[in-house]
PDB file of N, CA and C in Angstrom:
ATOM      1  N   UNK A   1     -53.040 -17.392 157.073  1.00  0.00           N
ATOM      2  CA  UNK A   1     -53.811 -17.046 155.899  1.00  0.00           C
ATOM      3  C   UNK A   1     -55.048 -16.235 156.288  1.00  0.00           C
ATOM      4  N   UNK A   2     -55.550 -16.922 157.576  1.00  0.00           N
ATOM      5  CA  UNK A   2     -56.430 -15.812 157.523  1.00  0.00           C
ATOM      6  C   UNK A   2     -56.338 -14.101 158.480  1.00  0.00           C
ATOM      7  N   UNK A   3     -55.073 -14.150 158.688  1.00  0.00           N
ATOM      8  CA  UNK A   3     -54.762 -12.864 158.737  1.00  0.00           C
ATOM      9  C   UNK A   3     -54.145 -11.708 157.564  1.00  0.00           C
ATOM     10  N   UNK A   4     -54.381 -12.511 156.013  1.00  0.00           N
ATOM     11  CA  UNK A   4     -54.292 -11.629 155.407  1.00  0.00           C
ATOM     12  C   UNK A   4     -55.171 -11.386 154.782  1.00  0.00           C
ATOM     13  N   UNK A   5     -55.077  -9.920 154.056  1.00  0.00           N
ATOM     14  CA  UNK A   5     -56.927  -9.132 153.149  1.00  0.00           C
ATOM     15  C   UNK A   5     -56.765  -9.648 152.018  1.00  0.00           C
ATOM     16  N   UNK A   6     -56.328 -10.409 150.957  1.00  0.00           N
ATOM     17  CA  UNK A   6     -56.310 -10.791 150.298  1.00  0.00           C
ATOM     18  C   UNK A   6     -56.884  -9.895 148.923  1.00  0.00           C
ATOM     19  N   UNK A   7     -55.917  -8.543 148.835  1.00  0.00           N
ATOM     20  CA  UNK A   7     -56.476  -7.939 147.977  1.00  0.00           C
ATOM     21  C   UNK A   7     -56.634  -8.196 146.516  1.00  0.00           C
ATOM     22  N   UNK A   8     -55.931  -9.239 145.974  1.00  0.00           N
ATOM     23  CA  UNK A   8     -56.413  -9.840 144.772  1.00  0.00           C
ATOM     24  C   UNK A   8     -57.667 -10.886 144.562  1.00  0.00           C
ATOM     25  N   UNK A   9     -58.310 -10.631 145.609  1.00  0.00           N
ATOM     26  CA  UNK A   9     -59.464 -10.998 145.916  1.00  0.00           C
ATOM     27  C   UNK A   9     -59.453 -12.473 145.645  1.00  0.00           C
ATOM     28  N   UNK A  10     -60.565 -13.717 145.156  1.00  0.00           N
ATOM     29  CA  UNK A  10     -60.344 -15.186 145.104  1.00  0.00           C
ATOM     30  C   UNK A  10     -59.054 -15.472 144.182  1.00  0.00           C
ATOM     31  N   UNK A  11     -58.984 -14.702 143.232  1.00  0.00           N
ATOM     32  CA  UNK A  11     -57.833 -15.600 142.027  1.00  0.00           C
ATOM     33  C   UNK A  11     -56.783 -15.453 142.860  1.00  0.00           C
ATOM     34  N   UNK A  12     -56.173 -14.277 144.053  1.00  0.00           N
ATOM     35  CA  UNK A  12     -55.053 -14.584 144.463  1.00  0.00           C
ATOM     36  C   UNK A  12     -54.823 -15.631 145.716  1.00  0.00           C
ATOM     37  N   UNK A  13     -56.125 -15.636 146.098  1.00  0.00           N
ATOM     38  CA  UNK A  13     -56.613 -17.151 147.332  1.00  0.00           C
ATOM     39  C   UNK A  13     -55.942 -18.591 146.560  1.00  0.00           C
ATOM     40  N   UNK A  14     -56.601 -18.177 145.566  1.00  0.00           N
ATOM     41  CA  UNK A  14     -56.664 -19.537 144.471  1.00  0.00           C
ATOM     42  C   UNK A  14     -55.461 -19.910 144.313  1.00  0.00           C
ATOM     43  N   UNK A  15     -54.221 -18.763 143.770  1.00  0.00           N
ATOM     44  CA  UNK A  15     -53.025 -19.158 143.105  1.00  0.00           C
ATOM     45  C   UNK A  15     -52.152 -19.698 144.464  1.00  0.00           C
ATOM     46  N   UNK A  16     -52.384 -18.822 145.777  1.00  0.00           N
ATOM     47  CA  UNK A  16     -52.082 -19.654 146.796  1.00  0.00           C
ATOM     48  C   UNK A  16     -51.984 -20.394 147.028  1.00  0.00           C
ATOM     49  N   UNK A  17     -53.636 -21.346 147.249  1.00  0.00           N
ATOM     50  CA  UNK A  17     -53.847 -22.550 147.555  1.00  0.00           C
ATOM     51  C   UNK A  17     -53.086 -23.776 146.416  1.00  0.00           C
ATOM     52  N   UNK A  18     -53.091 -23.388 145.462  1.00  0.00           N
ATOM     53  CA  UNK A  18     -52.055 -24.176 144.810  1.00  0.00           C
ATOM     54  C   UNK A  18     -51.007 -24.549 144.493  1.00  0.00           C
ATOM     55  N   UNK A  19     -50.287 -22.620 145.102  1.00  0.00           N
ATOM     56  CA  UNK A  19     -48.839 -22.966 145.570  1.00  0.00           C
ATOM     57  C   UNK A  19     -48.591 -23.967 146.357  1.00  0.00           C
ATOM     58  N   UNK A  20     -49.383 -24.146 147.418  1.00  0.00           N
ATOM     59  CA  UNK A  20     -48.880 -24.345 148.861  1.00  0.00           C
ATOM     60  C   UNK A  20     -49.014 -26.309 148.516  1.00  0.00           C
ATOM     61  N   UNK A  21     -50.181 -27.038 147.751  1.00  0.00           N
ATOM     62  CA  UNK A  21     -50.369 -28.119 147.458  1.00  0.00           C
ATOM     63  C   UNK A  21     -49.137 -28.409 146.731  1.00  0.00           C
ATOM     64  N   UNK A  22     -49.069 -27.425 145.465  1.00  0.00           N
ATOM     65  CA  UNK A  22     -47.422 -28.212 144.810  1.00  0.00           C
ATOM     66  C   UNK A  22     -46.662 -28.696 145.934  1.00  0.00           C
ATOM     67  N   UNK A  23     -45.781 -27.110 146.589  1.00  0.00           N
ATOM     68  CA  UNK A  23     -44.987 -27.244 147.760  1.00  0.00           C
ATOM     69  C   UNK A  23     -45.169 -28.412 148.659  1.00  0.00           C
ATOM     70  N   UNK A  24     -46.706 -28.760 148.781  1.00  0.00           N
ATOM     71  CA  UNK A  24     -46.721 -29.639 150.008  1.00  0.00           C
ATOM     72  C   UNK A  24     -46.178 -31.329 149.690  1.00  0.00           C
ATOM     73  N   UNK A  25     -46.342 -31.076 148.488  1.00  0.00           N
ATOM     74  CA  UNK A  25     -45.579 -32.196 147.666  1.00  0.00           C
ATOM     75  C   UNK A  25     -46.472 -33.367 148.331  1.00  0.00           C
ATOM     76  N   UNK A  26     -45.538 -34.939 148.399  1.00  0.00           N
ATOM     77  CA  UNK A  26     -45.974 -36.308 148.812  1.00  0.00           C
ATOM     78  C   UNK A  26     -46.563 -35.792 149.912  1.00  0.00           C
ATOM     79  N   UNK A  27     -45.776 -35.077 151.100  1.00  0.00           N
ATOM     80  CA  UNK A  27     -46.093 -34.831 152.411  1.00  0.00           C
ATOM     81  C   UNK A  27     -47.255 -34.830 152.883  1.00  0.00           C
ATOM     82  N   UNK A  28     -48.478 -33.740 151.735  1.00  0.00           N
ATOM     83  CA  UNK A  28     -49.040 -33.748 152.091  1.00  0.00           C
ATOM     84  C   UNK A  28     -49.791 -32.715 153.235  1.00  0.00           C
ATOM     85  N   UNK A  29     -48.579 -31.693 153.600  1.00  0.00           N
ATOM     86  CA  UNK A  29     -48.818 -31.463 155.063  1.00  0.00           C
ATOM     87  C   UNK A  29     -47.869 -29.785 154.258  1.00  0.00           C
ATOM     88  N   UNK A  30     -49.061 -28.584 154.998  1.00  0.00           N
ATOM     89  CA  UNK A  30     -48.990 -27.020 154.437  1.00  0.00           C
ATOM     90  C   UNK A  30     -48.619 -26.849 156.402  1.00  0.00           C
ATOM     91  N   UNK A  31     -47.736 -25.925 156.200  1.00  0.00           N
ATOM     92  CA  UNK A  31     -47.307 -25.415 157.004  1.00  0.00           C
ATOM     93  C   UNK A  31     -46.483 -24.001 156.870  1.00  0.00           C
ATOM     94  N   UNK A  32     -47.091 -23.307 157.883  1.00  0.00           N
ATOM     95  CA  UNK A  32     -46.340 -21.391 157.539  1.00  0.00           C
ATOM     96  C   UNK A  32     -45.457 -20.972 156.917  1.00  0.00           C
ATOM     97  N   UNK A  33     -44.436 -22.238 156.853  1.00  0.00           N
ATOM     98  CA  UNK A  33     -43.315 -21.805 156.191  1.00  0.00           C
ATOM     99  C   UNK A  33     -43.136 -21.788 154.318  1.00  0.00           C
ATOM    100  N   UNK A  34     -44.481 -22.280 154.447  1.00  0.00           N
ATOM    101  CA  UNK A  34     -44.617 -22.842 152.422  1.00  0.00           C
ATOM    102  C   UNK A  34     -45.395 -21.521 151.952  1.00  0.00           C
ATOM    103  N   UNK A  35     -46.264 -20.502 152.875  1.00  0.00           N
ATOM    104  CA  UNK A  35     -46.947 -19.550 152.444  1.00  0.00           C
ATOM    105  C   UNK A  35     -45.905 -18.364 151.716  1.00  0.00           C
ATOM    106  N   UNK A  36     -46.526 -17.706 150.910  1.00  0.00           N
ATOM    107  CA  UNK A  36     -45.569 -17.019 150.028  1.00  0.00           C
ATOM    108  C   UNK A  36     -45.207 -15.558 151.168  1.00  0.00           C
ATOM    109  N   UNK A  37     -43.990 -15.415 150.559  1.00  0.00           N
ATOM    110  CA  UNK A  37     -43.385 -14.271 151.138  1.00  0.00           C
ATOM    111  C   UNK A  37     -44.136 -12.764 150.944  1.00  0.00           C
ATOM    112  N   UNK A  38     -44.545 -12.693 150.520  1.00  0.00           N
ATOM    113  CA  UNK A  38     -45.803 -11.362 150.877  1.00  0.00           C
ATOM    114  C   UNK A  38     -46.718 -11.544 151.431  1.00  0.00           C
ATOM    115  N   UNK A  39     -47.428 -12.567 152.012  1.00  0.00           N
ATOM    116  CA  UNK A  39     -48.113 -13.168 152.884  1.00  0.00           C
ATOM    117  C   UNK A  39     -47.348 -12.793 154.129  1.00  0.00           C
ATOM    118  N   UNK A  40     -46.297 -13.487 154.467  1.00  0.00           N
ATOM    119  CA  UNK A  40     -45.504 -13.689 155.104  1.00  0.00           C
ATOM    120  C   UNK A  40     -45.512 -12.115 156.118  1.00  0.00           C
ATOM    121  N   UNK A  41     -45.270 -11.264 155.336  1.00  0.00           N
ATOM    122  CA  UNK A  41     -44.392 -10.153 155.508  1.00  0.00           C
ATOM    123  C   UNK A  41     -45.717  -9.311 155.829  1.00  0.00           C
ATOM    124  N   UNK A  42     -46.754  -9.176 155.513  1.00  0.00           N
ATOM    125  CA  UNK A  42     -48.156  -8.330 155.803  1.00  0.00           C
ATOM    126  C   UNK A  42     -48.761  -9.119 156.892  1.00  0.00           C
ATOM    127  N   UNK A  43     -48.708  -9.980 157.366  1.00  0.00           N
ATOM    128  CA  UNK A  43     -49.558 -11.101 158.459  1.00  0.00           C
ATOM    129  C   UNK A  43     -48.147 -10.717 159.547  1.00  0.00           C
ATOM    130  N   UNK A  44     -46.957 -10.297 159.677  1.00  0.00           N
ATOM    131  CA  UNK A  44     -46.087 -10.412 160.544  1.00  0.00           C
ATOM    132  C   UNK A  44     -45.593 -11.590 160.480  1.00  0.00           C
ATOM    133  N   UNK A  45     -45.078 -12.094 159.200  1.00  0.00           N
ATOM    134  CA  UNK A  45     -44.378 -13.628 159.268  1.00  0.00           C
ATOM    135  C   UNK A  45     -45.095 -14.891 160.089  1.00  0.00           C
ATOM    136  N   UNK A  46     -46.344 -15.415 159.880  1.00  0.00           N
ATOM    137  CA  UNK A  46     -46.621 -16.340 160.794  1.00  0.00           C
ATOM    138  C   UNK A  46     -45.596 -17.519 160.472  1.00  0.00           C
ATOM    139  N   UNK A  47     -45.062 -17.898 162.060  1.00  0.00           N
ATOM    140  CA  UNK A  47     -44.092 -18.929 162.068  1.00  0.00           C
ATOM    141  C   UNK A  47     -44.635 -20.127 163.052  1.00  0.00           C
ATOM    142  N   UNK A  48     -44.264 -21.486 163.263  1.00  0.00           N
ATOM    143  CA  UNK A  48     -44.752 -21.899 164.296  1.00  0.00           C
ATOM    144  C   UNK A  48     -44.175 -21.624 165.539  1.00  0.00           C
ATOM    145  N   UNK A  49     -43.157 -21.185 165.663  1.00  0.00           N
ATOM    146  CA  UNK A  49     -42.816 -19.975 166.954  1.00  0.00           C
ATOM    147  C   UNK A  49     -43.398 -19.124 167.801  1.00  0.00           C
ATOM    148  N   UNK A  50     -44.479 -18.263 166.568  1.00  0.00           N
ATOM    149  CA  UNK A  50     -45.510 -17.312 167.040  1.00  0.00           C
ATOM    150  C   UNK A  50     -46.647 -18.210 167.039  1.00  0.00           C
ATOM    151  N   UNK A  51     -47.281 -19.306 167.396  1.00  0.00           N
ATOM    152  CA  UNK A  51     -48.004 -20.300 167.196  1.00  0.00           C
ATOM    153  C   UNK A  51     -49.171 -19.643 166.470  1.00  0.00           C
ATOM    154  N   UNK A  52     -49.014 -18.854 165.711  1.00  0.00           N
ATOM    155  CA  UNK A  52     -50.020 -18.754 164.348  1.00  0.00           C
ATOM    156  C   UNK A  52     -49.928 -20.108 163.187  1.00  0.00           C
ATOM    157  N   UNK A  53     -51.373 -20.424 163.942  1.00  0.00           N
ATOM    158  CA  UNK A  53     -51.860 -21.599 162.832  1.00  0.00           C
ATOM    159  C   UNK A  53     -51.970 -22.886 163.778  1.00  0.00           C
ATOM    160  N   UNK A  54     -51.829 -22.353 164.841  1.00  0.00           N
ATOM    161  CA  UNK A  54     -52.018 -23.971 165.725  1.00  0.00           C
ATOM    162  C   UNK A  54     -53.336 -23.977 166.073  1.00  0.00           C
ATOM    163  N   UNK A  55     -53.932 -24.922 165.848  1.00  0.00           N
ATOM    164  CA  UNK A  55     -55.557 -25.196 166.761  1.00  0.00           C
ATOM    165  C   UNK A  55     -55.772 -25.076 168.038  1.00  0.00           C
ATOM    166  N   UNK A  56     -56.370 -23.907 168.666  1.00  0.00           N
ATOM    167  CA  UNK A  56     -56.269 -23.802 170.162  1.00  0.00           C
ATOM    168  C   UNK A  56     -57.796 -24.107 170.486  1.00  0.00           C
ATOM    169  N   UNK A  57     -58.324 -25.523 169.491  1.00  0.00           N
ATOM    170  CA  UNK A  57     -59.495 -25.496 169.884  1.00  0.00           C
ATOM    171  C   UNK A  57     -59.371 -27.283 171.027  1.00  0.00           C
ATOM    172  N   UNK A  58     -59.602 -27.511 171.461  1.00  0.00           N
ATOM    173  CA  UNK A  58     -59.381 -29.286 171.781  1.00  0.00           C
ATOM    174  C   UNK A  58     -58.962 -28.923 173.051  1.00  0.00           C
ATOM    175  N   UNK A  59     -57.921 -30.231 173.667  1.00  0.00           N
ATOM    176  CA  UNK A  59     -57.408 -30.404 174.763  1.00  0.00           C
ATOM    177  C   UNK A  59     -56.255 -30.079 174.674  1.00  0.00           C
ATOM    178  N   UNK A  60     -55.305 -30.000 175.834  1.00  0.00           N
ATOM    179  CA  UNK A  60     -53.945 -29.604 175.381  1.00  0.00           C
ATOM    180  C   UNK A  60     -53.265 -30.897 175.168  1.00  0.00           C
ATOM    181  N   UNK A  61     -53.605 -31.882 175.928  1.00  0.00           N
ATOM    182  CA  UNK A  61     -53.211 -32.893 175.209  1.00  0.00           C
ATOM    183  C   UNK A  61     -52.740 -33.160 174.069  1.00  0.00           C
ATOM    184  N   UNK A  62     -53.979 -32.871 173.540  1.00  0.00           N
ATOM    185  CA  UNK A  62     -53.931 -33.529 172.226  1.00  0.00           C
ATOM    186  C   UNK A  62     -53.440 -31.871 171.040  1.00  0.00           C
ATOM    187  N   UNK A  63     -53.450 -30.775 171.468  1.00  0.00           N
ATOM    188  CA  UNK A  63     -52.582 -29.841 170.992  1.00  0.00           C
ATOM    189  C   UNK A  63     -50.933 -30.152 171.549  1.00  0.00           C
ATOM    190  N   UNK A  64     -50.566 -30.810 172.401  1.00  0.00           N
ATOM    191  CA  UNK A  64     -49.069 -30.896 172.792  1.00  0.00           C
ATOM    192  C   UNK A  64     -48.770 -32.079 171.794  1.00  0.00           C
ATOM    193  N   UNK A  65     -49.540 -33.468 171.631  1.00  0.00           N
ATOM    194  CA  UNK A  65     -49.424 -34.193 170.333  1.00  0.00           C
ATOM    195  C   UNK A  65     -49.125 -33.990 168.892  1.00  0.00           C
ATOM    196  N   UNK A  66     -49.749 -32.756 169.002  1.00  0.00           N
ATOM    197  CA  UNK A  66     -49.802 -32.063 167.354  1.00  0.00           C
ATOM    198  C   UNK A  66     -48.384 -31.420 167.146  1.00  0.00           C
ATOM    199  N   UNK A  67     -47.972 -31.023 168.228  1.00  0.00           N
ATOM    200  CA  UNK A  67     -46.755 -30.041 168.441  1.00  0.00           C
ATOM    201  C   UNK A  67     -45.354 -31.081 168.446  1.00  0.00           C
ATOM    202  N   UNK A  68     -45.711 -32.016 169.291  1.00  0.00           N
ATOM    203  CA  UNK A  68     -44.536 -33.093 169.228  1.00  0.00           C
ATOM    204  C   UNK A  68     -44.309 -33.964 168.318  1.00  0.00           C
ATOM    205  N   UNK A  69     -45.775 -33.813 167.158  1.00  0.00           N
ATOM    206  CA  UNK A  69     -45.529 -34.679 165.954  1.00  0.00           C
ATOM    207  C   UNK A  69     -44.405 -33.688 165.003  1.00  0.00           C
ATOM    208  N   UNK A  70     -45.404 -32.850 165.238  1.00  0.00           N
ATOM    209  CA  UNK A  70     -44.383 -31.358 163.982  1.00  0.00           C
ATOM    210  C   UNK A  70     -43.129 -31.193 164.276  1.00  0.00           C
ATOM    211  N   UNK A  71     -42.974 -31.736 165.665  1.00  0.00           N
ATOM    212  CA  UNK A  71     -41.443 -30.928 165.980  1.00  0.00           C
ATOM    213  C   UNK A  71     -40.280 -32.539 165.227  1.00  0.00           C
ATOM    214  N   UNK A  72     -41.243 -33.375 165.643  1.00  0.00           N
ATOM    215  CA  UNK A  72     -40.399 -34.785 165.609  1.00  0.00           C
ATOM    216  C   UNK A  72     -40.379 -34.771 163.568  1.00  0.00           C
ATOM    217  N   UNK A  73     -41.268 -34.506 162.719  1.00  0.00           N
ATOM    218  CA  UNK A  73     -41.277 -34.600 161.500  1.00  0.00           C
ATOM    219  C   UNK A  73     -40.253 -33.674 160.825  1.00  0.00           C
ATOM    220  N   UNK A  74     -40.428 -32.468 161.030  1.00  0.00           N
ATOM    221  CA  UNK A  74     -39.363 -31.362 161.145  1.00  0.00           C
ATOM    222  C   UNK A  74     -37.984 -31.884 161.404  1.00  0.00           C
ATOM    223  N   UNK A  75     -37.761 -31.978 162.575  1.00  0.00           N
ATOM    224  CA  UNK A  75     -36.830 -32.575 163.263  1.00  0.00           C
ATOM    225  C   UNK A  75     -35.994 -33.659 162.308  1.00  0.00           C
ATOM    226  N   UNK A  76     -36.393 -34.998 161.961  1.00  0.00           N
ATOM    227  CA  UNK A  76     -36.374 -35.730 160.983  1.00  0.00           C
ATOM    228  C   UNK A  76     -35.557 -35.492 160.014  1.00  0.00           C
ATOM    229  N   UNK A  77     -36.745 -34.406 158.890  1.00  0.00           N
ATOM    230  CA  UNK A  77     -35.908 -33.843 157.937  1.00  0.00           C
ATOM    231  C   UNK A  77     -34.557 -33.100 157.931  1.00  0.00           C
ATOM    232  N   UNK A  78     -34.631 -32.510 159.016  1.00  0.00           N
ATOM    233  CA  UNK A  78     -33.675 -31.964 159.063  1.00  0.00           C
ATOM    234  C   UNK A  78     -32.345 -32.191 159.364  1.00  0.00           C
ATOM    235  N   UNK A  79     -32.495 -33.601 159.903  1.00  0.00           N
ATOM    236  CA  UNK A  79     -31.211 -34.212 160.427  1.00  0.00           C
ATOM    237  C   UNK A  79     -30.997 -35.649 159.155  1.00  0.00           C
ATOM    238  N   UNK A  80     -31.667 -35.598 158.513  1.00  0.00           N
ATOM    239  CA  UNK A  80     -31.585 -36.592 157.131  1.00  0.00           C
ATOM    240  C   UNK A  80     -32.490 -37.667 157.951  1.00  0.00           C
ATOM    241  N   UNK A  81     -33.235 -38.485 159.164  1.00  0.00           N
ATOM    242  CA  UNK A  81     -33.537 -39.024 159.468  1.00  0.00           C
ATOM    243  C   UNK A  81     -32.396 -39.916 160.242  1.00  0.00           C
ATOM    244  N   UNK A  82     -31.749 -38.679 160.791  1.00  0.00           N
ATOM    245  CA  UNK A  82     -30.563 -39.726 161.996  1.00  0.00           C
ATOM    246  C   UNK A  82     -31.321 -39.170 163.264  1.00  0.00           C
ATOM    247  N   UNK A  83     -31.547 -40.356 163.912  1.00  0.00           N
ATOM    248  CA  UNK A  83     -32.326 -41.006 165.387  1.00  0.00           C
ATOM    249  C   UNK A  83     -31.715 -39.927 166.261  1.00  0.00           C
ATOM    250  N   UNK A  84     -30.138 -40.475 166.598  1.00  0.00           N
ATOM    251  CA  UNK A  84     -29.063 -40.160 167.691  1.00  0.00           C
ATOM    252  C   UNK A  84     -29.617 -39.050 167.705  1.00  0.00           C
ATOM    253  N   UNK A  85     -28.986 -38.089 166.508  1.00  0.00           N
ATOM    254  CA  UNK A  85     -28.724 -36.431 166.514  1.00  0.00           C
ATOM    255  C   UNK A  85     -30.126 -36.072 167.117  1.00  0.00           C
ATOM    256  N   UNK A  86     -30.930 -36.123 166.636  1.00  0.00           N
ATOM    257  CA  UNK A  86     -32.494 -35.300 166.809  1.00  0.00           C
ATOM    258  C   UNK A  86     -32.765 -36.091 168.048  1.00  0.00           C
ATOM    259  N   UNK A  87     -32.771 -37.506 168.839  1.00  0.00           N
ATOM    260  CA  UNK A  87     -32.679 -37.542 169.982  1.00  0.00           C
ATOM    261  C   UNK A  87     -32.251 -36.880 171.359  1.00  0.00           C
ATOM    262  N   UNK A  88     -30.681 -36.179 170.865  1.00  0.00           N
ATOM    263  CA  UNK A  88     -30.227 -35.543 171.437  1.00  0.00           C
ATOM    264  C   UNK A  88     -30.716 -33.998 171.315  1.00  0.00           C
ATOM    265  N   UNK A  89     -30.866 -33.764 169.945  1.00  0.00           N
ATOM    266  CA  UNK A  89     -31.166 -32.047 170.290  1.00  0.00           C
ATOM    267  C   UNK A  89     -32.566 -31.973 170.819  1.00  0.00           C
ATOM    268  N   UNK A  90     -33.285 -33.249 170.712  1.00  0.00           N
ATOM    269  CA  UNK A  90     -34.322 -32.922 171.504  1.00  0.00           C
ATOM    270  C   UNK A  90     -34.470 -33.288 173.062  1.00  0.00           C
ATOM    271  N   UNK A  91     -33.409 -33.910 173.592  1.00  0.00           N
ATOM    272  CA  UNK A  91     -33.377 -34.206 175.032  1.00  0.00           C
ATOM    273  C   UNK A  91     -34.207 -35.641 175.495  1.00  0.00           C
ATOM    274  N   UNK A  92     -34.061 -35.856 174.101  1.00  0.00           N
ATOM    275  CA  UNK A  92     -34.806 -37.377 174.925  1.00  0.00           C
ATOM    276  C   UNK A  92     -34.014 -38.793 175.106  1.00  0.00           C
ATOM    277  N   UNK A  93     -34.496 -40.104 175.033  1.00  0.00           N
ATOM    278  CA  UNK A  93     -33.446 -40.937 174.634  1.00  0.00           C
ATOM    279  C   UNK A  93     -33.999 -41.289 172.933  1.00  0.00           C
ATOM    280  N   UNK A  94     -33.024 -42.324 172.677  1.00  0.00           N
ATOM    281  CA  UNK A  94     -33.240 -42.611 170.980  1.00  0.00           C
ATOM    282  C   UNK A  94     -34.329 -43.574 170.812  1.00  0.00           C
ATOM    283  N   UNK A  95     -34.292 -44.127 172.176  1.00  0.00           N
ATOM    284  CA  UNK A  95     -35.367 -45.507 172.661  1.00  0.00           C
ATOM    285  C   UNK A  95     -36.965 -44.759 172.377  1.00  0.00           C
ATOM    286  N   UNK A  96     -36.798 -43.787 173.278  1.00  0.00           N
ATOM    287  CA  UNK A  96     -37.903 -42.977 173.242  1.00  0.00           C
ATOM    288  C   UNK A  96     -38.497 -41.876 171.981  1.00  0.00           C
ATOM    289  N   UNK A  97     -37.341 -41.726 170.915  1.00  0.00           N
ATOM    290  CA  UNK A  97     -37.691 -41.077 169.672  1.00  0.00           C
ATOM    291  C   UNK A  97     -38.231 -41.906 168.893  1.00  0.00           C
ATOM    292  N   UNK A  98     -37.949 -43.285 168.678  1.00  0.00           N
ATOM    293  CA  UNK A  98     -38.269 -44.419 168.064  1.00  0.00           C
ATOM    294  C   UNK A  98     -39.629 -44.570 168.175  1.00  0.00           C
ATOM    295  N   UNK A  99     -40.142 -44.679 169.818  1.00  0.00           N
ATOM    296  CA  UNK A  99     -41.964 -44.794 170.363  1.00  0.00           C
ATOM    297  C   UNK A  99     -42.652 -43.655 169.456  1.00  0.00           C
ATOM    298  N   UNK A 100     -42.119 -42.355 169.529  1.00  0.00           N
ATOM    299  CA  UNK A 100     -42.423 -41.310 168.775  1.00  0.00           C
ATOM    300  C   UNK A 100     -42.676 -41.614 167.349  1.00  0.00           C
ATOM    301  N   UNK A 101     -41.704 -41.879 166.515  1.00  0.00           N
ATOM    302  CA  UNK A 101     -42.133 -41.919 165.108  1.00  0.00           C
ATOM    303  C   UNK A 101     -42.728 -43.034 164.606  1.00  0.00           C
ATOM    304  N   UNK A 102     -42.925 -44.005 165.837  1.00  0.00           N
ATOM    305  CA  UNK A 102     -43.713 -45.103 165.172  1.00  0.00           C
ATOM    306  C   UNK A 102     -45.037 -45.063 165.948  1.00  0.00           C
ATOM    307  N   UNK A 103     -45.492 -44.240 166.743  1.00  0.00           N
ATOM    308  CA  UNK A 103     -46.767 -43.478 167.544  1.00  0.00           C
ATOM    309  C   UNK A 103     -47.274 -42.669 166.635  1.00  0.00           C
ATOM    310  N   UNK A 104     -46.297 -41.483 165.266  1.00  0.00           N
ATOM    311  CA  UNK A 104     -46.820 -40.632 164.906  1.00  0.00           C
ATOM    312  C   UNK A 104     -46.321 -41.104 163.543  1.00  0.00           C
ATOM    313  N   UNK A 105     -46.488 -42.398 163.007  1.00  0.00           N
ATOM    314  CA  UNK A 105     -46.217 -43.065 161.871  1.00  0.00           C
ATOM    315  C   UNK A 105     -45.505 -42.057 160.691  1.00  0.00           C
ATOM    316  N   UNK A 106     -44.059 -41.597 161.551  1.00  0.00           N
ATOM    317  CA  UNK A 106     -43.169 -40.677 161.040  1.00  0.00           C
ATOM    318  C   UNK A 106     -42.045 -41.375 160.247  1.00  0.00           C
ATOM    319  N   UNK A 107     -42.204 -42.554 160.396  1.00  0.00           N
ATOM    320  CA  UNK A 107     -40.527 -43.385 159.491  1.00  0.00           C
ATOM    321  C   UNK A 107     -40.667 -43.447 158.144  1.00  0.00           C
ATOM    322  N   UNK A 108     -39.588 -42.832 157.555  1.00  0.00           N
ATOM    323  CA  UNK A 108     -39.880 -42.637 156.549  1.00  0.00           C
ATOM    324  C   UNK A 108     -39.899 -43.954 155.333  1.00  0.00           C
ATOM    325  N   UNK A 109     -39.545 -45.028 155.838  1.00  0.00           N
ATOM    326  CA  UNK A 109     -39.460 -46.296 155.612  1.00  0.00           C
ATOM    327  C   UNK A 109     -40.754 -46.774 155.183  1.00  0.00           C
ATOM    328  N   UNK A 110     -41.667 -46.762 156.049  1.00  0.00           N
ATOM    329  CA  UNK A 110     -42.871 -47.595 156.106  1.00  0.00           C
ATOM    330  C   UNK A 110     -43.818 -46.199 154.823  1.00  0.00           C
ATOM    331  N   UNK A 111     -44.312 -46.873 153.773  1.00  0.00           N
ATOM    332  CA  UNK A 111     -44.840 -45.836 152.781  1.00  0.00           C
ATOM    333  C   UNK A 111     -46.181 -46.257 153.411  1.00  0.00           C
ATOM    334  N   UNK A 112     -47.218 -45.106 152.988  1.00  0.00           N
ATOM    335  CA  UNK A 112     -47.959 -44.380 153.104  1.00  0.00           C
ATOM    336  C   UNK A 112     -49.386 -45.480 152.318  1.00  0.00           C
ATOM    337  N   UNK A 113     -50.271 -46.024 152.169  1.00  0.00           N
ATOM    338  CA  UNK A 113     -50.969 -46.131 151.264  1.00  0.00           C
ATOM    339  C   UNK A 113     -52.085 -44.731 150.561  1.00  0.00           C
ATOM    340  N   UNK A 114     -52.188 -44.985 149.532  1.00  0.00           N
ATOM    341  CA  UNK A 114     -53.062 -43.871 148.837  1.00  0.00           C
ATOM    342  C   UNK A 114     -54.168 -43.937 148.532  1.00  0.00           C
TER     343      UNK A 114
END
């Protein structure tokens, strides 16, 4: 976002920022891929691939945390929340994906308080 000029000046900031909250739904959580496609396409598609939008301010630590939460939440969805599969495409054991989503209070089981 902030590699684009935003030539509709605040109202088109605005209609953004509210896209991206609908989109972010329960989750909660805006990520490159919810920004609108003309955004997209004038910024050079920021993806988390091109790590546009990651905090390169901290430790790496705790930037490799941020990265292994996103990948494991991602991950998740995408496999409907089966352990095995996303264990495996991620190379770990299932023992060890488990430490993960209950380290990065990712199960989708346990709700959220508000």
């Amino acid at each position: 976002m902030l590699d684009y000029s935003w030539p509709g000046n605040i109202r088109e900031l605005e209609n953004e920022v509210e896209r991206l909250v609908v989109l972010a739904g329960e989750d909660n959580t805006v990520t490159p891929d919810l920004l609108s496609s003309r955004i997209l396409e004038k910024t050079g598609g920021a993806s988390p691939a091109g790590l546009k939008g990651i905090n390169t301010n901290g430790t790496l630590k705790g930037a490799l945390s941020e990265l292994e939460a996103y990948m494991i939440k991602e991950g998740l969805k995408r496999t409907n929340f089966n352990k095995s599969k996303l264990a495996k495409e991620l190379g770990i054991s299932r023992a060890g994906l488990i430490m993960k989503v209950e380290k990065y209070g990712l199960d989708k089981r346990v709700k959220k308080a508000s």
